[in-house]
C-alpha atoms as a PDB file:
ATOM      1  CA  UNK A   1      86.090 282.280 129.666  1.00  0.00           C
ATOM      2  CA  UNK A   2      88.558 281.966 131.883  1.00  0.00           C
ATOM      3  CA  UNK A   3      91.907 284.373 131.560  1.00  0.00           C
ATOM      4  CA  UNK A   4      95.298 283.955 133.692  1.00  0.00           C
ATOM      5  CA  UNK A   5      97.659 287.097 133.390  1.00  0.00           C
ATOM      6  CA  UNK A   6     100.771 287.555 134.491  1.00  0.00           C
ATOM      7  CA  UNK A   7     102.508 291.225 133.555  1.00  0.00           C
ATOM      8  CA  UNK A   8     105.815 292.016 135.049  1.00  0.00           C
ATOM      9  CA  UNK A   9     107.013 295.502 133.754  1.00  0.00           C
ATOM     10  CA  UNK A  10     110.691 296.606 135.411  1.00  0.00           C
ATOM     11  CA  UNK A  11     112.521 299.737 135.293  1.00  0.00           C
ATOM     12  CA  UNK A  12     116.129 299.959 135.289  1.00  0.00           C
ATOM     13  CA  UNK A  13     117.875 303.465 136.631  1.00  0.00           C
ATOM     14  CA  UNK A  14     121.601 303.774 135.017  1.00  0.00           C
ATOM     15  CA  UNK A  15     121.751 305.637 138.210  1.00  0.00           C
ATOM     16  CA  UNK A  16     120.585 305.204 142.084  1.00  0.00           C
ATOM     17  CA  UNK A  17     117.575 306.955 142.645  1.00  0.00           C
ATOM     18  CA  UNK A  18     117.425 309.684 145.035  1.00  0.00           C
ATOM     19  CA  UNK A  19     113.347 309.829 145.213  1.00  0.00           C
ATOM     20  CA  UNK A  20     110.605 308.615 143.234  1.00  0.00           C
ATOM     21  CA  UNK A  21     106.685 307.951 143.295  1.00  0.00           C
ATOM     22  CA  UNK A  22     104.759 306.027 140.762  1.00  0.00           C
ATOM     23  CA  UNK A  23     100.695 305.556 140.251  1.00  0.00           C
ATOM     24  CA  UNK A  24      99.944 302.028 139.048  1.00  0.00           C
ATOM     25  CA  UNK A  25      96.802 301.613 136.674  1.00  0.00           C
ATOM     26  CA  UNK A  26      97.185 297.748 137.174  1.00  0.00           C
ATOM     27  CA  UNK A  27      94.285 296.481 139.408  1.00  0.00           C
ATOM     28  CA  UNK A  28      91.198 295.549 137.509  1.00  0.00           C
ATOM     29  CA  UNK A  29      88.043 295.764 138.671  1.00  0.00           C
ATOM     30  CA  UNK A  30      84.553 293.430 138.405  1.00  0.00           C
ATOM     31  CA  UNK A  31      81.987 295.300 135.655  1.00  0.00           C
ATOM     32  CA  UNK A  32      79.677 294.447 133.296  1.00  0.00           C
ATOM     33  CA  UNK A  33      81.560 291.053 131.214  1.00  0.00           C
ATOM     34  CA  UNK A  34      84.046 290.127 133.650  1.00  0.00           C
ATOM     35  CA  UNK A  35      84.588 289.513 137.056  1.00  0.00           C
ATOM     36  CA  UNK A  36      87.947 289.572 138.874  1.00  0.00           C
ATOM     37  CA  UNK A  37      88.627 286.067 141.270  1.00  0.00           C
ATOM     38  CA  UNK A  38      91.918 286.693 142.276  1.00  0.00           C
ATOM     39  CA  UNK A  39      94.624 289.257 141.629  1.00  0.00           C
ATOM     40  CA  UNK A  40      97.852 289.651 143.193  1.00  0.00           C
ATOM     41  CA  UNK A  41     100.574 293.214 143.208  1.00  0.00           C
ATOM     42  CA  UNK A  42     104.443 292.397 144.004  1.00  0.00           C
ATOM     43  CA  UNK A  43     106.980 295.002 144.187  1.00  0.00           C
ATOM     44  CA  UNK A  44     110.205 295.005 144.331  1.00  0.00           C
ATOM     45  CA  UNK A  45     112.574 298.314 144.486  1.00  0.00           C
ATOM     46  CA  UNK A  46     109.393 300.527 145.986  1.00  0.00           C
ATOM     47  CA  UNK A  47     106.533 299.909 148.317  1.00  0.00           C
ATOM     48  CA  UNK A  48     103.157 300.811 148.478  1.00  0.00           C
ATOM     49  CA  UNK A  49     101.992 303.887 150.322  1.00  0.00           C
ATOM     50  CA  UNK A  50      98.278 303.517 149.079  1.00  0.00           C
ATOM     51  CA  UNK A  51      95.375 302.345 147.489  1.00  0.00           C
ATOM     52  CA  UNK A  52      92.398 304.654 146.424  1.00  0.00           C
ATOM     53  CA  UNK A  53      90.099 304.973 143.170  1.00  0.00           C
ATOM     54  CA  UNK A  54      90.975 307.864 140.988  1.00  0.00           C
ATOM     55  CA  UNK A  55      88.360 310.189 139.778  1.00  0.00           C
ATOM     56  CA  UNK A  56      87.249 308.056 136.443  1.00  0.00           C
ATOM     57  CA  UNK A  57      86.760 304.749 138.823  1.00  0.00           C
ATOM     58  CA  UNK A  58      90.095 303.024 138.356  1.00  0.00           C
ATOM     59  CA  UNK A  59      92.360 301.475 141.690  1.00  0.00           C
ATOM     60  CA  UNK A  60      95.031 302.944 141.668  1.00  0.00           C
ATOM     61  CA  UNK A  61      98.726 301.701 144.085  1.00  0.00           C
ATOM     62  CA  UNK A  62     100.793 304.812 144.680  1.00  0.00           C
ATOM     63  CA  UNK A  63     104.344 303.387 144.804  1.00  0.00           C
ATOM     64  CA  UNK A  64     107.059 304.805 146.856  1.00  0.00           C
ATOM     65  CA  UNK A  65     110.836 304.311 144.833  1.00  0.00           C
ATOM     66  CA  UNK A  66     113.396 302.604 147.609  1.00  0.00           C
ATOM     67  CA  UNK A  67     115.835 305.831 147.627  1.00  0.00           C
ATOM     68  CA  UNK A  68     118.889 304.720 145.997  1.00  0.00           C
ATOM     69  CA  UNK A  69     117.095 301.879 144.411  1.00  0.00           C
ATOM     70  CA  UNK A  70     118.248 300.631 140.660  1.00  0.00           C
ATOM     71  CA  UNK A  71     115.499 299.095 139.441  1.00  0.00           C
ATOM     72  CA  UNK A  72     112.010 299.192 140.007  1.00  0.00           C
ATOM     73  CA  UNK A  73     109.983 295.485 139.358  1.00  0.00           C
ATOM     74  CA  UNK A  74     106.158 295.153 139.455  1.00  0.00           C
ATOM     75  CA  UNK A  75     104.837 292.508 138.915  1.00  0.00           C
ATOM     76  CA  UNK A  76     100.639 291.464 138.614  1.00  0.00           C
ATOM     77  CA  UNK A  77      99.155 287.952 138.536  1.00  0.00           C
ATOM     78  CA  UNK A  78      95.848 287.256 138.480  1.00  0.00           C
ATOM     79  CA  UNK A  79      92.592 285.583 137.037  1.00  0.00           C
ATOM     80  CA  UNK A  80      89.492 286.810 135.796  1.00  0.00           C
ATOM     81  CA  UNK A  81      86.236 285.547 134.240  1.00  0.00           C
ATOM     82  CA  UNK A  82      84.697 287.231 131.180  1.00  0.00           C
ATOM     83  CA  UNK A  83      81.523 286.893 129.014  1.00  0.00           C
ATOM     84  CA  UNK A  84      80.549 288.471 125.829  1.00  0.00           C
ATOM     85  CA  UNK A  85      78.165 291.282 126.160  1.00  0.00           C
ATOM     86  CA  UNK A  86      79.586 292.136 122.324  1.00  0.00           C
ATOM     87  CA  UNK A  87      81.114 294.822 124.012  1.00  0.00           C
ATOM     88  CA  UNK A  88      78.768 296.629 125.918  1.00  0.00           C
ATOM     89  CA  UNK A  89      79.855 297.707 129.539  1.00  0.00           C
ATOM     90  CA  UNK A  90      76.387 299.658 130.558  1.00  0.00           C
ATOM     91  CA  UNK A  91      75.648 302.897 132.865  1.00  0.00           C
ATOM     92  CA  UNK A  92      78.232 305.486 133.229  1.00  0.00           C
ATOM     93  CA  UNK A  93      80.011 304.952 136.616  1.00  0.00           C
ATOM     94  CA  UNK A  94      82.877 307.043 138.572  1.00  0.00           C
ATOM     95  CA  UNK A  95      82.852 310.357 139.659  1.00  0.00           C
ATOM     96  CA  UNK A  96      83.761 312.775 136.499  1.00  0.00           C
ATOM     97  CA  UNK A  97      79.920 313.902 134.956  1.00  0.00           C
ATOM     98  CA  UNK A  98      79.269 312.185 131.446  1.00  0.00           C
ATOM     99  CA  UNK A  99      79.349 315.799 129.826  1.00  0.00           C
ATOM    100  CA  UNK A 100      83.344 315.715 130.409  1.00  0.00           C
ATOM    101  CA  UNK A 101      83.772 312.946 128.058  1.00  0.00           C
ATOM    102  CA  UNK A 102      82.518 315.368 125.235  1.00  0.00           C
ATOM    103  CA  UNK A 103      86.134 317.679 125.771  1.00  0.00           C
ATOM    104  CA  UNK A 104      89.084 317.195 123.930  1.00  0.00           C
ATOM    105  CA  UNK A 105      92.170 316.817 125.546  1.00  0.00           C
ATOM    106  CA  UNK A 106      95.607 317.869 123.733  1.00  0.00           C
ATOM    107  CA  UNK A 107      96.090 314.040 122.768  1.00  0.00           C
ATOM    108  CA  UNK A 108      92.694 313.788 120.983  1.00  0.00           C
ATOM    109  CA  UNK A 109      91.718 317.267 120.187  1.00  0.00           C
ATOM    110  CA  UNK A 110      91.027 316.935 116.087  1.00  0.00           C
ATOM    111  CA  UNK A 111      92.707 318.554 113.121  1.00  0.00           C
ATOM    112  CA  UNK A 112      91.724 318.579 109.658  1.00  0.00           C
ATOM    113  CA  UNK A 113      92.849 314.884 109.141  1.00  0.00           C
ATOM    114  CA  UNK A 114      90.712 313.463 111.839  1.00  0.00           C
ATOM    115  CA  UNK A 115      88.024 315.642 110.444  1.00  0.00           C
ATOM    116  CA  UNK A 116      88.544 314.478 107.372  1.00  0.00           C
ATOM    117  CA  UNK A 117      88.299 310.638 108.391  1.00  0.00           C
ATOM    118  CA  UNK A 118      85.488 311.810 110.312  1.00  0.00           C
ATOM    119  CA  UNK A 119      83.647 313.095 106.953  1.00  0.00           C
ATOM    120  CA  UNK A 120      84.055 309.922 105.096  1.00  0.00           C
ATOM    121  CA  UNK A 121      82.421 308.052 108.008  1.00  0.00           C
ATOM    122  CA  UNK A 122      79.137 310.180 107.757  1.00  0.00           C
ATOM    123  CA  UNK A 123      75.881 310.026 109.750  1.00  0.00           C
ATOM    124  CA  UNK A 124      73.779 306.802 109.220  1.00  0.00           C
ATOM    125  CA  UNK A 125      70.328 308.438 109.620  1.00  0.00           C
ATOM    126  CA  UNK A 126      70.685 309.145 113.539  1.00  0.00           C
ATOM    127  CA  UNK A 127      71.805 305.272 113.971  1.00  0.00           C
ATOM    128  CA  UNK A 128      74.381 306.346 116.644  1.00  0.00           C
ATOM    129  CA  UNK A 129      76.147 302.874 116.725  1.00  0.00           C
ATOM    130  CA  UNK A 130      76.077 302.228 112.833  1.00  0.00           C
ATOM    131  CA  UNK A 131      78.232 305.518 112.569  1.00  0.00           C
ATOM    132  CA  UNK A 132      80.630 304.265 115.543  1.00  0.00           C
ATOM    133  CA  UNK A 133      81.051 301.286 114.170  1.00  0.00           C
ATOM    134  CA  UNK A 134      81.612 302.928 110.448  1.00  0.00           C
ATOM    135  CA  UNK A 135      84.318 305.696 112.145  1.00  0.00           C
ATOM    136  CA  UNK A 136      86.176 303.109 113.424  1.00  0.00           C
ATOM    137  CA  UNK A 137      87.018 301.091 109.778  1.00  0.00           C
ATOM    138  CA  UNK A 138      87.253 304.599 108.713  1.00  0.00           C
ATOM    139  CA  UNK A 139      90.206 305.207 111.090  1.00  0.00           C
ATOM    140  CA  UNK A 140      91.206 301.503 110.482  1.00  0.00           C
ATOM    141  CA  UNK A 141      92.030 302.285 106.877  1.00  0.00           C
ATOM    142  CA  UNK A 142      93.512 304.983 107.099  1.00  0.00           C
ATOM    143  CA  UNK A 143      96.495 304.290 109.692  1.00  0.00           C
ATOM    144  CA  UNK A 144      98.366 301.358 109.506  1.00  0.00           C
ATOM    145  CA  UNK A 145      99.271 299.277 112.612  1.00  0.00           C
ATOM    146  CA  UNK A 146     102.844 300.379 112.857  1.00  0.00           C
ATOM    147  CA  UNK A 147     104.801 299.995 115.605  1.00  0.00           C
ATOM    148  CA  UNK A 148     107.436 301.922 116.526  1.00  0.00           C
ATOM    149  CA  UNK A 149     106.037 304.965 114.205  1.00  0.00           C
ATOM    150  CA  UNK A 150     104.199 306.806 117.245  1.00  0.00           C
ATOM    151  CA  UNK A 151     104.777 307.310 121.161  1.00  0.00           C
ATOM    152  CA  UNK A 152     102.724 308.017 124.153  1.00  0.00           C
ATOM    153  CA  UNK A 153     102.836 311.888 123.299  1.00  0.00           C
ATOM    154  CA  UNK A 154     101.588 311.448 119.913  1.00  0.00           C
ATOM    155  CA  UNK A 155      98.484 313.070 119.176  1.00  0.00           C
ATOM    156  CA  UNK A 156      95.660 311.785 117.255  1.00  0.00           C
ATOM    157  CA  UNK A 157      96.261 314.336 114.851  1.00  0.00           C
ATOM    158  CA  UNK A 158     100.116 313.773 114.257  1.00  0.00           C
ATOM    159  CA  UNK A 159      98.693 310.154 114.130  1.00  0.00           C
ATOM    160  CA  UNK A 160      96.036 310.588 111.377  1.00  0.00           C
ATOM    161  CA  UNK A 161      98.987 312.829 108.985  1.00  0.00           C
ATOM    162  CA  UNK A 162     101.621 310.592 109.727  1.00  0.00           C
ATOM    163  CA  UNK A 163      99.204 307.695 108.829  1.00  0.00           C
ATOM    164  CA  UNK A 164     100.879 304.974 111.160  1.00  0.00           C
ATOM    165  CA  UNK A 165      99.941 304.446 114.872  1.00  0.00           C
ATOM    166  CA  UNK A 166      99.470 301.063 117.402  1.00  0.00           C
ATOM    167  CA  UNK A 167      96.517 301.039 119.346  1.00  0.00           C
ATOM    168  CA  UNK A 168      96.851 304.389 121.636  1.00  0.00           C
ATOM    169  CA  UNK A 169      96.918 306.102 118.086  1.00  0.00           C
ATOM    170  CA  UNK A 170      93.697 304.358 116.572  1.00  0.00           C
ATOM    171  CA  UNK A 171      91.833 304.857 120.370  1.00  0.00           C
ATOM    172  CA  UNK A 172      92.651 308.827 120.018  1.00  0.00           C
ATOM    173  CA  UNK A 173      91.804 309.200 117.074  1.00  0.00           C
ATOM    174  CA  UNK A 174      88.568 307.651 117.223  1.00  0.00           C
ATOM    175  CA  UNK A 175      87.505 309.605 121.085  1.00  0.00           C
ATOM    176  CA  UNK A 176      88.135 312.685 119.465  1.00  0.00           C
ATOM    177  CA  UNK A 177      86.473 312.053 116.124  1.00  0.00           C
ATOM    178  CA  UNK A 178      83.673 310.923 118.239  1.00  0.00           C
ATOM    179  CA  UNK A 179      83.366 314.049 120.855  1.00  0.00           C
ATOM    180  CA  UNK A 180      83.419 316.101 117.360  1.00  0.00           C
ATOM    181  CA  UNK A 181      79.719 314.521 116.746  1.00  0.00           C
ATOM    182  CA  UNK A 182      78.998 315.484 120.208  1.00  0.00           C
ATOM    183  CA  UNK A 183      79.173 311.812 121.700  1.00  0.00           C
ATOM    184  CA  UNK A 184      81.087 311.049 125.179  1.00  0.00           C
ATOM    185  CA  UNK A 185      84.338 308.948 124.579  1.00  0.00           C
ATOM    186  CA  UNK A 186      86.906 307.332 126.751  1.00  0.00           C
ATOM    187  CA  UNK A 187      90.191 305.480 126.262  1.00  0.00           C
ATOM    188  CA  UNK A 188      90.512 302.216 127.768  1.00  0.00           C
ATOM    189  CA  UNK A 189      93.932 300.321 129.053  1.00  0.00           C
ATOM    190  CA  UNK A 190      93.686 296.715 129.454  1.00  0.00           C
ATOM    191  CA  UNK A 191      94.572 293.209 128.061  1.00  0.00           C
ATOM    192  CA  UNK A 192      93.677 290.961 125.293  1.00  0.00           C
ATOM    193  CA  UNK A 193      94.341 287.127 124.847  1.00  0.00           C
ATOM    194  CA  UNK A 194      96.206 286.714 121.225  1.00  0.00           C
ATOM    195  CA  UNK A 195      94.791 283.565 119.461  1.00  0.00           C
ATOM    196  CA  UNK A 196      97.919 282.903 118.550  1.00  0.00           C
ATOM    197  CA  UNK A 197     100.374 283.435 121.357  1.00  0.00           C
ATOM    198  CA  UNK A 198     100.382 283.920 125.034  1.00  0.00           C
ATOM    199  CA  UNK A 199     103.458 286.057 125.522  1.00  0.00           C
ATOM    200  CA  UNK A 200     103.129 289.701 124.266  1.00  0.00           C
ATOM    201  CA  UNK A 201     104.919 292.721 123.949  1.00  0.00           C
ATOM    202  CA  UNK A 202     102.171 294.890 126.041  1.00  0.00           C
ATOM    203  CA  UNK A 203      98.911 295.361 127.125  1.00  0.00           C
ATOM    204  CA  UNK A 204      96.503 296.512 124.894  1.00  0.00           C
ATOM    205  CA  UNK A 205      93.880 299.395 124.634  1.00  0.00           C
ATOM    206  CA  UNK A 206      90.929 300.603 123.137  1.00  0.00           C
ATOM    207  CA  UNK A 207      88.161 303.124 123.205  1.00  0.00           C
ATOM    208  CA  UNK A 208      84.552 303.905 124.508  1.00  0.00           C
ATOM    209  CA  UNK A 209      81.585 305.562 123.582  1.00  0.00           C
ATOM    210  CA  UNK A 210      78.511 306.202 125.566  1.00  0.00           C
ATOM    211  CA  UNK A 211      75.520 305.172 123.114  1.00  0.00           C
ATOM    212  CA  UNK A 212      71.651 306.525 124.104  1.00  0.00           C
ATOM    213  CA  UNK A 213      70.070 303.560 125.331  1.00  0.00           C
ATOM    214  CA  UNK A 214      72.783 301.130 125.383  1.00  0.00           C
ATOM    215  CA  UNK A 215      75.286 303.469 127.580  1.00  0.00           C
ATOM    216  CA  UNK A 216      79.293 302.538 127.058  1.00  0.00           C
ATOM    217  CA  UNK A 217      80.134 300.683 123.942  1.00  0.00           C
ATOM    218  CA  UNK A 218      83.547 299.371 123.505  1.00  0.00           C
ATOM    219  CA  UNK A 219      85.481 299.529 119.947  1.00  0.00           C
ATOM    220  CA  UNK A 220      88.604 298.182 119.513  1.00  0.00           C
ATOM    221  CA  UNK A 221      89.723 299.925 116.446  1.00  0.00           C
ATOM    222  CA  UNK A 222      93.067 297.999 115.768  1.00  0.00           C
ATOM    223  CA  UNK A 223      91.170 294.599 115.530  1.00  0.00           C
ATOM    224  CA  UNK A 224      88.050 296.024 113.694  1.00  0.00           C
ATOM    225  CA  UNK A 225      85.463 294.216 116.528  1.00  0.00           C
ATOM    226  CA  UNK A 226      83.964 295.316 120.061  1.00  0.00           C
ATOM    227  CA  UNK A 227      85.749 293.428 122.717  1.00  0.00           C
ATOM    228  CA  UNK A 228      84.475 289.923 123.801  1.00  0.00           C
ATOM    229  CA  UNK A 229      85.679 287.388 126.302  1.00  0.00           C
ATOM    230  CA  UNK A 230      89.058 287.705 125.175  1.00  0.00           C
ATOM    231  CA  UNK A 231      89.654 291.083 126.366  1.00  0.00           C
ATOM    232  CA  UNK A 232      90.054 292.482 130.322  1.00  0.00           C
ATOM    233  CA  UNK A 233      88.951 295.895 131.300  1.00  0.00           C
ATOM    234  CA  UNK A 234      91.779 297.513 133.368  1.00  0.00           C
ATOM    235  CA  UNK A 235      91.759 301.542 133.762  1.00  0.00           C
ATOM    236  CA  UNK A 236      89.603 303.981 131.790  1.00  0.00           C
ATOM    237  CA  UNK A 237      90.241 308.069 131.405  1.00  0.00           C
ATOM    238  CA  UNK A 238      89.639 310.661 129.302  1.00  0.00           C
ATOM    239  CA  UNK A 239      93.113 309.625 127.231  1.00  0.00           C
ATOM    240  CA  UNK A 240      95.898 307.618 127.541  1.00  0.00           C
ATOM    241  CA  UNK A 241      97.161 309.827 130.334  1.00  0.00           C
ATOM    242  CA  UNK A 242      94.521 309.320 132.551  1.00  0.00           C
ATOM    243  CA  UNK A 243      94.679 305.203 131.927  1.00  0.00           C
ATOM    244  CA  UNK A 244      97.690 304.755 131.530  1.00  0.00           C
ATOM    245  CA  UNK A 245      99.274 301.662 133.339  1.00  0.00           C
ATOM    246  CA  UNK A 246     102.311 303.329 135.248  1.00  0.00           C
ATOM    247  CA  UNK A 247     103.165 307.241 135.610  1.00  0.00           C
ATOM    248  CA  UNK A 248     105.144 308.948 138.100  1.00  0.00           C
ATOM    249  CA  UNK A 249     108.328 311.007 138.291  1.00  0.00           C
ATOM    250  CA  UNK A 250     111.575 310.822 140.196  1.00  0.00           C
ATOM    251  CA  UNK A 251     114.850 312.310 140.859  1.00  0.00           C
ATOM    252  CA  UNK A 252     117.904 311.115 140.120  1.00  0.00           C
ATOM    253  CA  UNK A 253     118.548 307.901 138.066  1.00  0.00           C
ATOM    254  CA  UNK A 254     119.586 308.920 135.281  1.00  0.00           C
ATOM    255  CA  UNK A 255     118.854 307.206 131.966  1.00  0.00           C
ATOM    256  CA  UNK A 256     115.587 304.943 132.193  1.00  0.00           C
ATOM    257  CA  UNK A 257     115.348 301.280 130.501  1.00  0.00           C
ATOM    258  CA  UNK A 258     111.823 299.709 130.481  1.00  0.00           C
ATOM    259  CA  UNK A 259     111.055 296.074 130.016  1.00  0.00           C
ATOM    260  CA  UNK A 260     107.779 294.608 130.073  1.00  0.00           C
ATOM    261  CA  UNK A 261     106.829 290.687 130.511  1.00  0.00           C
ATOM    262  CA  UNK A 262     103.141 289.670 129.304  1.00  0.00           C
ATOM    263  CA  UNK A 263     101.424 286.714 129.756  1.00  0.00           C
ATOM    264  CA  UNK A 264      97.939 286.104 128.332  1.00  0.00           C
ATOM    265  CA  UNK A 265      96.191 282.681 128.106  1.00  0.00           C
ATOM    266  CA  UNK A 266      92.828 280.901 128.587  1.00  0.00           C
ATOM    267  CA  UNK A 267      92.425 278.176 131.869  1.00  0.00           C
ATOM    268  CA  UNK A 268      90.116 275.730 131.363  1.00  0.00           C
ATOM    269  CA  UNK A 269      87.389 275.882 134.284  1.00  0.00           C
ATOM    270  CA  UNK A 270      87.186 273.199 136.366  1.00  0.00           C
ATOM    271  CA  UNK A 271      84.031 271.315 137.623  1.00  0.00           C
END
């Protein structure tokens, strides 16, 4: 399958900006189900200082803020080629040991709610992926797809009581309900084509866990399947802070507004 994306996201100071840097999540990479034939970074109201690849693997753009800029505008376009490997991505790659994925962070360290969904999902005889897959309608059941209930400093926990979450929420909950059986997890960033629209609100995520004999297995908890040709793989991390698609700081500017532009939609190849 062929997907085109387009994703503008643009940040609007009340006030000029005296200094700023940003780290931009937002170049994907060729892996197992999808390879990357074009992809394109435009900025407007910063410039780029560098490229590199973080410690979990991911490109990252460090972006310098124009002092006294207004508004910050980047903007992505690209195209990429997937396959369905029913959501299997393969060996562990980057440079943080597989053991790591096994610690909780503060955003998916469990409480007795996770622990609790984590009960009800049980152990299927040893069958590693049967439980996964069993932990994930688990958490699926129990928090509704709200939006608007949660933010990005929500914790799985707060999550799993309050019952409500998006994706983020659902991906938390399930890394660190997974690292409590012992099993490496990861949170993924990325994009998924809607059947139903191209324009979205924003990009989507999901998580990862690393299976004996398979190695990573993705689980996108929200939509109850394991991402297929429909979904690109953009920045991976231990949570959503490590994936995230744009973090930084700055000084001055006052009150923030963010807007984000997302296009999603299948080309047809040609011969």
């Amino acid at each position: 399958m062929l997907l085109s994306i387009e994703h503008t996201t643009s940040y609007s100071f009340a006030e000029p900006v005296a200094h700023g840097l940003q780290r931009l999540r937002l170049t994907p990479k060729s892996t197992q189900g999808q390879k990357v034939l074009d992809w394109t970074m435009t900025l407007a109201g910063g410039s780029s200082q560098v490229d590199y690849d973080d410690h979990n693997h991911n490109r990252v753009t460090l972006l310098s803020v124009v002092p006294g800029a207004r508004e910050v505008t980047v903007t992505c376009r690209g195209t990429v080629e997937t396959s369905d490997h029913a959501g299997v991505i393969g060996h562990h790659a980057g440079h943080m040991p597989l053991w790591l994925f096994r610690a909780q962070t503060p955003l998916t360290r469990p409480g007795p709610r996770v622990r609790a969904i984590l009960a009800r999902a049980g152990d299927d005889g040893g069958d590693t992926l049967a439980t996964l897959h069993r932990l994930s309608a688990e958490i699926r059941g129990d928090i509704a797809y709200v939006v608007g209930a949660t933010d990005t400093a929500t914790t799985a926990e707060e999550a799993a009581t309050l019952g409500q979450g998006v994706c983020q929420d659902h991906a938390h909950v399930f890394i660190g309900a997974a690292r409590a059986m012992g099993i490496p997890a990861r949170y993924v960033s990325g994009y998924l084509m809607m059947n139903d629209r191209i324009e979205q609100d924003a990009g989507h995520a999901w998580a990862e866990a690393h299976v004996d004999g398979l190695g990573w297995v993705g689980f996108d908890i929200s939509n109850a399947i394991s991402p297929d040709p429909r979904y690109v793989r953009v920045a991976t991390g231990r949570d959503y802070a490590e994936a995230a698609p744009i973090t930084g700081l700055s000084f001055g500017g006052g009150k923030t507004e963010l807007t984000v532009a997302l296009a999603v939609e299948q080309r047809q190849s040609s011969q």
